[in-house]
Protein backbone atom coordinates (compact mmCIF):
# COMPACT_ATOMS: atom_id res chain seq x y z
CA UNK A 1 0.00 0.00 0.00
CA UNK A 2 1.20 3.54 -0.78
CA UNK A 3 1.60 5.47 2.38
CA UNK A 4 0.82 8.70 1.51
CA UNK A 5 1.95 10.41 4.57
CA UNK A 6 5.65 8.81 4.20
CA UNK A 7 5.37 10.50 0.77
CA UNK A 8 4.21 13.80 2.04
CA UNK A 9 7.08 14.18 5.12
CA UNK A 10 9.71 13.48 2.13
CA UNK A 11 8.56 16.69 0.62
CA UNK A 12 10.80 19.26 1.66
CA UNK A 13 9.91 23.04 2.36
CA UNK A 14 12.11 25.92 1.73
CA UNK A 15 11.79 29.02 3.50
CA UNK A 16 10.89 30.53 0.40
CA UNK A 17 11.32 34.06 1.69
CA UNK A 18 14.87 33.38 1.95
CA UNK A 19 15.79 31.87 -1.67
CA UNK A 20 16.96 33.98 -4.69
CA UNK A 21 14.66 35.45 -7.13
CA UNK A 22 15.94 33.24 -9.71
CA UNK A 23 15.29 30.36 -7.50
CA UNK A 24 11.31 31.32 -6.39
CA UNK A 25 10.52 31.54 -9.86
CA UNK A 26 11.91 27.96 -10.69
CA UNK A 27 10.43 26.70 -7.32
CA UNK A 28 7.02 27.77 -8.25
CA UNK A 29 7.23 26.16 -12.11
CA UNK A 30 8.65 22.72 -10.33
CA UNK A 31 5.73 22.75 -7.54
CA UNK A 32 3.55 23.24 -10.38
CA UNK A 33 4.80 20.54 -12.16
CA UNK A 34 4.44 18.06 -9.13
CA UNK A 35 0.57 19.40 -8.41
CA UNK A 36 -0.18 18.37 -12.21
CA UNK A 37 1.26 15.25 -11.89
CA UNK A 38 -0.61 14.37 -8.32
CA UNK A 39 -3.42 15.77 -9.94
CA UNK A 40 -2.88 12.97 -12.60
CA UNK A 41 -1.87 10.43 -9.93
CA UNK A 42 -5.37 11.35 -8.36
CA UNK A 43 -7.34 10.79 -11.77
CA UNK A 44 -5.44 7.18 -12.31
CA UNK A 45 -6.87 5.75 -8.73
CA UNK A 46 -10.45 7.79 -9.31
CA UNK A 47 -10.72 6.40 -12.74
CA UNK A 48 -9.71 2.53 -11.43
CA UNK A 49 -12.22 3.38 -8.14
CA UNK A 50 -15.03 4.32 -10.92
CA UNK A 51 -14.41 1.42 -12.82
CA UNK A 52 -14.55 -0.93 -10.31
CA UNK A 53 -17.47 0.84 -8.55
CA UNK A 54 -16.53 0.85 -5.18
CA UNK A 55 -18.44 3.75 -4.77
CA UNK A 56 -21.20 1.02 -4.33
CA UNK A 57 -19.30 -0.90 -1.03
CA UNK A 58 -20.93 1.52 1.47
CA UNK A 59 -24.04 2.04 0.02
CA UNK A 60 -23.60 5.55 -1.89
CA UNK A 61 -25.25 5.99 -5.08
CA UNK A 62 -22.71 7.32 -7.62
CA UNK A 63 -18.93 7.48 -7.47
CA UNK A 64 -20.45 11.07 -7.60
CA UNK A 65 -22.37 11.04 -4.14
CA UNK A 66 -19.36 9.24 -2.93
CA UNK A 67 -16.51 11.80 -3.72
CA UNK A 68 -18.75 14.45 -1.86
CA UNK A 69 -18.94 13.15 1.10
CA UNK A 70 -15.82 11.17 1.63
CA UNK A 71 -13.54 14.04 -0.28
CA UNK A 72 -15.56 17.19 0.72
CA UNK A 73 -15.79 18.28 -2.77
CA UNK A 74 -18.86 20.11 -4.82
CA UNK A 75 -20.75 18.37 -7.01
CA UNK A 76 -19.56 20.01 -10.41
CA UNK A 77 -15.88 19.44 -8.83
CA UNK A 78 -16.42 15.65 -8.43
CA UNK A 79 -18.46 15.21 -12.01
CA UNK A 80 -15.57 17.21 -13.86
CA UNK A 81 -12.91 15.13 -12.09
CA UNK A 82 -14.92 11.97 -13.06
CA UNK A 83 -14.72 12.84 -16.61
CA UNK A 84 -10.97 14.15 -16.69
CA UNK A 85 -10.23 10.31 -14.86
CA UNK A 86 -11.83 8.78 -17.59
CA UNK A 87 -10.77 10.68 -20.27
CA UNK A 88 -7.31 9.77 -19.10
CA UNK A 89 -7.57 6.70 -19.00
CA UNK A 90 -9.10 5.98 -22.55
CA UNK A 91 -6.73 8.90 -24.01
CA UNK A 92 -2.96 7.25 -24.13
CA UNK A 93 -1.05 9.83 -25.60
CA UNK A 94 -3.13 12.32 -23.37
CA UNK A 95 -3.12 10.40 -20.43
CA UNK A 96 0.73 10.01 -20.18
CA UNK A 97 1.00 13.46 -20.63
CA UNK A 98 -0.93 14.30 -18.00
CA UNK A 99 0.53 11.49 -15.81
CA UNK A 100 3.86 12.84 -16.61
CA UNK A 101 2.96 16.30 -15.17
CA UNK A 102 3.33 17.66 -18.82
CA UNK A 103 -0.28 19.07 -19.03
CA UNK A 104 -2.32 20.23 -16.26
CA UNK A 105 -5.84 19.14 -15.12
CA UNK A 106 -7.30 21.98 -17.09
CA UNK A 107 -5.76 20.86 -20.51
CA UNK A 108 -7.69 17.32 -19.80
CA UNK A 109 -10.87 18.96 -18.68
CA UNK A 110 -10.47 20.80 -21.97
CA UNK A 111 -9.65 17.75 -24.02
CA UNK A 112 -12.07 15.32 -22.02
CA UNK A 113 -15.25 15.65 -24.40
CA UNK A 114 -13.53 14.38 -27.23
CA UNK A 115 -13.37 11.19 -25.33
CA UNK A 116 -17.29 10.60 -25.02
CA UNK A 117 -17.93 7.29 -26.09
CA UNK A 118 -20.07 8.20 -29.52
CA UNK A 119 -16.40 9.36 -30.83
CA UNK A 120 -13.79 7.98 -28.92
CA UNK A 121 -12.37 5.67 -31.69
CA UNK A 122 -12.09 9.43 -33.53
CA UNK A 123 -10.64 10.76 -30.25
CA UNK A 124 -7.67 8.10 -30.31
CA UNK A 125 -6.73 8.95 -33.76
CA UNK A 126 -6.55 12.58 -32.68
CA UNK A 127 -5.36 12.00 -29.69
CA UNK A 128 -1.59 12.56 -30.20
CA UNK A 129 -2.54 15.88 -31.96
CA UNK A 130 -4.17 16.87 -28.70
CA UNK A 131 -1.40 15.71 -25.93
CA UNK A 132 1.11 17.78 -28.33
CA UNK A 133 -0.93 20.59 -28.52
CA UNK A 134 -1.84 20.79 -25.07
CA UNK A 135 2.05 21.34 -24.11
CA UNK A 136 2.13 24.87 -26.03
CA UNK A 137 -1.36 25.81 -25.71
CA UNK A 138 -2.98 27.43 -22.44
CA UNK A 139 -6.22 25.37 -21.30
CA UNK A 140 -8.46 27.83 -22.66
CA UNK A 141 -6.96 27.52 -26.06
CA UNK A 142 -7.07 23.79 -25.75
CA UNK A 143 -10.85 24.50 -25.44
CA UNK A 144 -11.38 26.14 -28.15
CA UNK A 145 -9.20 23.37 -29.87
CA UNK A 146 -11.42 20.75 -28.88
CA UNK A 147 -14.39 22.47 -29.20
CA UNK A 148 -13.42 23.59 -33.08
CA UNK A 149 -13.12 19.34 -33.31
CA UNK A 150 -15.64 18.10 -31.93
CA UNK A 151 -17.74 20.36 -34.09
CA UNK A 152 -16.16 18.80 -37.09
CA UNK A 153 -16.27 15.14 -35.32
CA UNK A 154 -20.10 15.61 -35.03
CA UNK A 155 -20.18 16.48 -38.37
């Protein structure tokens, strides 16, 4: 079992007050980097919990209702991280992007409808396009990306 806490007290803190410029500005691109990648980390056990719906074990009704009460979270929060999770998981190129801490939760929220099961064997095709896109583009551009696609998807 991963012990989480182990993981957590190996993370060291700078005083971050008393480092160079040079050095806060590369500390907050690296943290950033590591956040994206937990984030991904996250997605990977929520989309294996979904799958296997253990959401059902103690009685809750969705892996929805489930993630609100035993994560705190808001409903939209726990639907959109639902459908980044699975979009991961069915996106490779994507997915290991994200994984790797390359593109942030955002660019998969933005990518995520393609993967909707009435086109996800055009989503894998244009998948690669996407996880390549998604390391120059902002999330909001990725958006518009997707949305632009999925337009000409649904033909």
């Amino acid at each position: 079992m991963i012990n989480v806490e182990s993981l957590l007290a190996g993370v060291v803190v700078p005083e971050v007050g008393d480092l160079p410029d040079v050095e806060v500005a590369l500390l907050v691109v690296e943290l950033r980097r590591l956040v994206d990648a937990t984030d991904a980390l996250w997605a990977r056990a929520l989309a294996e919990f979904d799958q296997r719906e253990l959401w059902r074990v103690d009685g809750a009704r969705s892996a929805v209702a489930w993630l609100r009460r035993e994560c705190r979270l808001v409903h939209p929060t726990t639907a959109t991280a639902l459908v980044v999770a699975r979009a991961a998981r069915v996106l490779p190129a994507s997915g290991a992007a994200f994984r790797a801490g390359d593109i942030s939760f955002e660019h998969m929220r933005a990518i995520a409808p393609a993967a909707e099961p009435p086109r996800r064997e055009v989503a894998l095709r244009a998948d690669p396009i996407f996880a390549r896109a998604a390391l120059w583009m902002n999330p909001r551009q990725m958006s518009n990306v997707v949305r632009t696609w999925l337009q000409l998807a649904d033909g």
